[in-house]
C-alpha atoms as a PDB file:
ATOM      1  CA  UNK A   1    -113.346 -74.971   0.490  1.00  0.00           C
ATOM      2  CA  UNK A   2    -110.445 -73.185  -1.503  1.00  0.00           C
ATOM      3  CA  UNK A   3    -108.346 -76.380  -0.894  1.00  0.00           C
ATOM      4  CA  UNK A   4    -108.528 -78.442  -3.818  1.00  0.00           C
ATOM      5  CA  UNK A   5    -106.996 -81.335  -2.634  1.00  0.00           C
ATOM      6  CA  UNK A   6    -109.111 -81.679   0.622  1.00  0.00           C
ATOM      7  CA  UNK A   7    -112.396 -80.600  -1.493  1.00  0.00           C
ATOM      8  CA  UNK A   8    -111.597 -81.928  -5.145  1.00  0.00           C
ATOM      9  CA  UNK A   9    -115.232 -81.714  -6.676  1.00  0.00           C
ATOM     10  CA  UNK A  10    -116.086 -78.744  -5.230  1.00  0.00           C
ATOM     11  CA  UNK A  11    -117.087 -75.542  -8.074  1.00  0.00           C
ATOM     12  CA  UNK A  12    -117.790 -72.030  -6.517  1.00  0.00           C
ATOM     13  CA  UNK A  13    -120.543 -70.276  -8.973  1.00  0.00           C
ATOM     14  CA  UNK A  14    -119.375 -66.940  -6.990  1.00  0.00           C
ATOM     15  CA  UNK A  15    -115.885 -66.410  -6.182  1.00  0.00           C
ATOM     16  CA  UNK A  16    -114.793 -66.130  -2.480  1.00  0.00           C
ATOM     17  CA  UNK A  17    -114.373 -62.723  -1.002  1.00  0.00           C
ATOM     18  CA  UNK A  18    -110.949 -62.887  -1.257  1.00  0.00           C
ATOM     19  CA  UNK A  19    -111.124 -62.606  -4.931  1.00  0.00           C
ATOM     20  CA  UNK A  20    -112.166 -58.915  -4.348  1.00  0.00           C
ATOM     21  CA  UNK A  21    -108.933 -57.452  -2.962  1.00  0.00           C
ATOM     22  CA  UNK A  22    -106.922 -57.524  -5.762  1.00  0.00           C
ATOM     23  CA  UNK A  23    -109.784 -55.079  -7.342  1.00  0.00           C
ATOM     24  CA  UNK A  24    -109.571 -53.168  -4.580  1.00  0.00           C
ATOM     25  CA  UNK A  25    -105.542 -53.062  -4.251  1.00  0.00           C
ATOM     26  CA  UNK A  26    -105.748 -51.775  -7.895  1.00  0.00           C
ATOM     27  CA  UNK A  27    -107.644 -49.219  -7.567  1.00  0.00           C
ATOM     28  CA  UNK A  28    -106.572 -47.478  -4.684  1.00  0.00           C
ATOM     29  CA  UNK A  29    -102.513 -48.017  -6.030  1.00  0.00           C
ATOM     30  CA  UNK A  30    -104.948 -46.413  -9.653  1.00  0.00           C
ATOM     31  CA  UNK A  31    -105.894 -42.972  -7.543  1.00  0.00           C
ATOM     32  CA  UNK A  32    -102.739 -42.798  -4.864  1.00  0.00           C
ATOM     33  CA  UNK A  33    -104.912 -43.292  -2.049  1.00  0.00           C
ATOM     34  CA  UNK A  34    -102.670 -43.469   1.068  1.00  0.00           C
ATOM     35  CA  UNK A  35    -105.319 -43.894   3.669  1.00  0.00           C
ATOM     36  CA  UNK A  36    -108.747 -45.715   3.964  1.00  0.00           C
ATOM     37  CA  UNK A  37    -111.394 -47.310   6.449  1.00  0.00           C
ATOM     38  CA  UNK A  38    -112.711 -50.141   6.362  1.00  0.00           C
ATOM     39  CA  UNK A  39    -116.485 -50.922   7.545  1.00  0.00           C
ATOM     40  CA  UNK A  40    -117.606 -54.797   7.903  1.00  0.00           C
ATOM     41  CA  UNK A  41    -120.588 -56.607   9.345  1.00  0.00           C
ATOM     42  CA  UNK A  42    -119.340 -58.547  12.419  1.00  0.00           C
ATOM     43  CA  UNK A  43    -119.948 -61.902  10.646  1.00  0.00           C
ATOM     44  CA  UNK A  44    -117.271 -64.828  10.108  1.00  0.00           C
ATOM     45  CA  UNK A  45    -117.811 -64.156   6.404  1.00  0.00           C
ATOM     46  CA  UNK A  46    -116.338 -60.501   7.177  1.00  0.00           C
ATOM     47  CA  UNK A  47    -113.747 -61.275   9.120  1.00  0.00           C
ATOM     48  CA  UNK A  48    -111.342 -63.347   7.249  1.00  0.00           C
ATOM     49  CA  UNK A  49    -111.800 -60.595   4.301  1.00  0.00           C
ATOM     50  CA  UNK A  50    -111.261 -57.418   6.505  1.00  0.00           C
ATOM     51  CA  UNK A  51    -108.344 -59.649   8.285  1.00  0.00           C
ATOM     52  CA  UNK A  52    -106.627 -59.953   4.778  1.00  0.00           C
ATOM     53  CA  UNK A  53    -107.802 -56.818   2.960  1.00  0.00           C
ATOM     54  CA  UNK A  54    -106.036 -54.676   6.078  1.00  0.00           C
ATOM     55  CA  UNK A  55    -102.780 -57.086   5.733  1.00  0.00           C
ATOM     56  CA  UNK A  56    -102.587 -56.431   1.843  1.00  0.00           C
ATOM     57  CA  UNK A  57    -103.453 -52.947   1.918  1.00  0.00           C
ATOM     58  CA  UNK A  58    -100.596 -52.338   5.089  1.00  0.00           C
ATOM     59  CA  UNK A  59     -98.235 -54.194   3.099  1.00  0.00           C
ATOM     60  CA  UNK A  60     -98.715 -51.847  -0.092  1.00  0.00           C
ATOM     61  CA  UNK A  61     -97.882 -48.720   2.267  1.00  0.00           C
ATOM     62  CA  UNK A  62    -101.493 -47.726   2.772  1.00  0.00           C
ATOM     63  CA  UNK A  63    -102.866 -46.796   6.331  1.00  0.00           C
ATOM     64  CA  UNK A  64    -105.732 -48.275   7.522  1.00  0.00           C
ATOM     65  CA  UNK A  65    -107.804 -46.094   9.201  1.00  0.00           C
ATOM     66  CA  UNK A  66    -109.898 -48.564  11.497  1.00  0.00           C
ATOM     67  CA  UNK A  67    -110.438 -52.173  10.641  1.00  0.00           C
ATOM     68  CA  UNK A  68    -114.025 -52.624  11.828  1.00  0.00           C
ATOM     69  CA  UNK A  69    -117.120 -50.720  13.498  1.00  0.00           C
ATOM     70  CA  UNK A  70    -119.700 -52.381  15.689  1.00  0.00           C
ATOM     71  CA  UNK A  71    -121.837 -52.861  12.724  1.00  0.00           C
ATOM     72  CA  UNK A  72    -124.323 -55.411  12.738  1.00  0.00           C
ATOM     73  CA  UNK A  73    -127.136 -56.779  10.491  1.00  0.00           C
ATOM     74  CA  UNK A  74    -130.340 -54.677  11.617  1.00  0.00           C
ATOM     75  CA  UNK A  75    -129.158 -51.455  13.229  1.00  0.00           C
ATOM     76  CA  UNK A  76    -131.043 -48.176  11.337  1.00  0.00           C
ATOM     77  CA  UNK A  77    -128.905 -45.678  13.498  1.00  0.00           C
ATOM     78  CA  UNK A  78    -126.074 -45.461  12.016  1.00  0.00           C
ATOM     79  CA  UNK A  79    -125.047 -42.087  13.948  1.00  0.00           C
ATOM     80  CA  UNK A  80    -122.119 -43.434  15.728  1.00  0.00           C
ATOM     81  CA  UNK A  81    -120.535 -45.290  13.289  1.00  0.00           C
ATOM     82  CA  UNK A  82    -121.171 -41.640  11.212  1.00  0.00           C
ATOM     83  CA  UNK A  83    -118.749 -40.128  14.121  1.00  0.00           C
ATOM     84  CA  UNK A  84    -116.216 -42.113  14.547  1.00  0.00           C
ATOM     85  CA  UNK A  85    -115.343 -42.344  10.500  1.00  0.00           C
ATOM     86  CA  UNK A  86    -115.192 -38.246  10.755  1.00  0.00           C
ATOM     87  CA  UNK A  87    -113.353 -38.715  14.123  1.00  0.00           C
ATOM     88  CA  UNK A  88    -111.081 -41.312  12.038  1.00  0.00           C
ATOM     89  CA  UNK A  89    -110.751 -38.309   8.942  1.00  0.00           C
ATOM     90  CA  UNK A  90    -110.921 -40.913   6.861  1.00  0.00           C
ATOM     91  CA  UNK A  91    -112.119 -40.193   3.571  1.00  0.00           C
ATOM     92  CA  UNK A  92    -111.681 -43.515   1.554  1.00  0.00           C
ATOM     93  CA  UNK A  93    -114.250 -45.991   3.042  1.00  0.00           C
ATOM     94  CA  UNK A  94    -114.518 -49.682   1.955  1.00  0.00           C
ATOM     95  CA  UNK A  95    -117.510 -51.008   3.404  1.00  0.00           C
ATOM     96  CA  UNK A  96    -118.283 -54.823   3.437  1.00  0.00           C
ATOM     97  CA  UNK A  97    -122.009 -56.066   4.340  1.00  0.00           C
ATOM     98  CA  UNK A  98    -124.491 -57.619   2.874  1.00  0.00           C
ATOM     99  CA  UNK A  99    -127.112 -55.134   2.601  1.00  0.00           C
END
């Protein structure tokens, strides 16, 4: 839908996902942050932003920690996902979901 030449008329009232990373690229260059984790909700929405986020973040020297846990919309035990971020030592976490 970002293709304005294949989808001319169309307006986005929210900006895609991939309008976040730059935010995200600043602040962590803002604070020296060399190393981060990134959570996201298996969902096609997810992917394409935790694809690009890792790719941007990589390319700006920072290590990224682990690209994705099993997390999916309705698990309440979060236990494992708990472990393997202290497993990971990371202590940056970027976490994309809906809720």
């Amino acid at each position: 839908l970002s293709d304005t030449r294949r989808f001319p008329t169309f307006f986005r009232t929210i900006p895609s996902d991939n309008a976040s990373i730059p935010g995200f690229q600043a602040t962590i260059r803002e604070f020296g942050w060399q190393q981060v984790a990134i959570i996201s909700q298996i969902d096609e929405i997810f992917n394409n932003l935790t694809v690009v986020m890792r790719a941007v973040l990589e390319n700006d020297g920072v290590r990224v920690l682990t690209e994705r846990l099993a997390l999916e919309p309705g698990i309440t035990d979060t236990r494992d996902i708990v472990q393997q971020l202290n497993t990971s030592g990371a202590r940056i976490v970027i976490l994309n979901v809906f809720e």
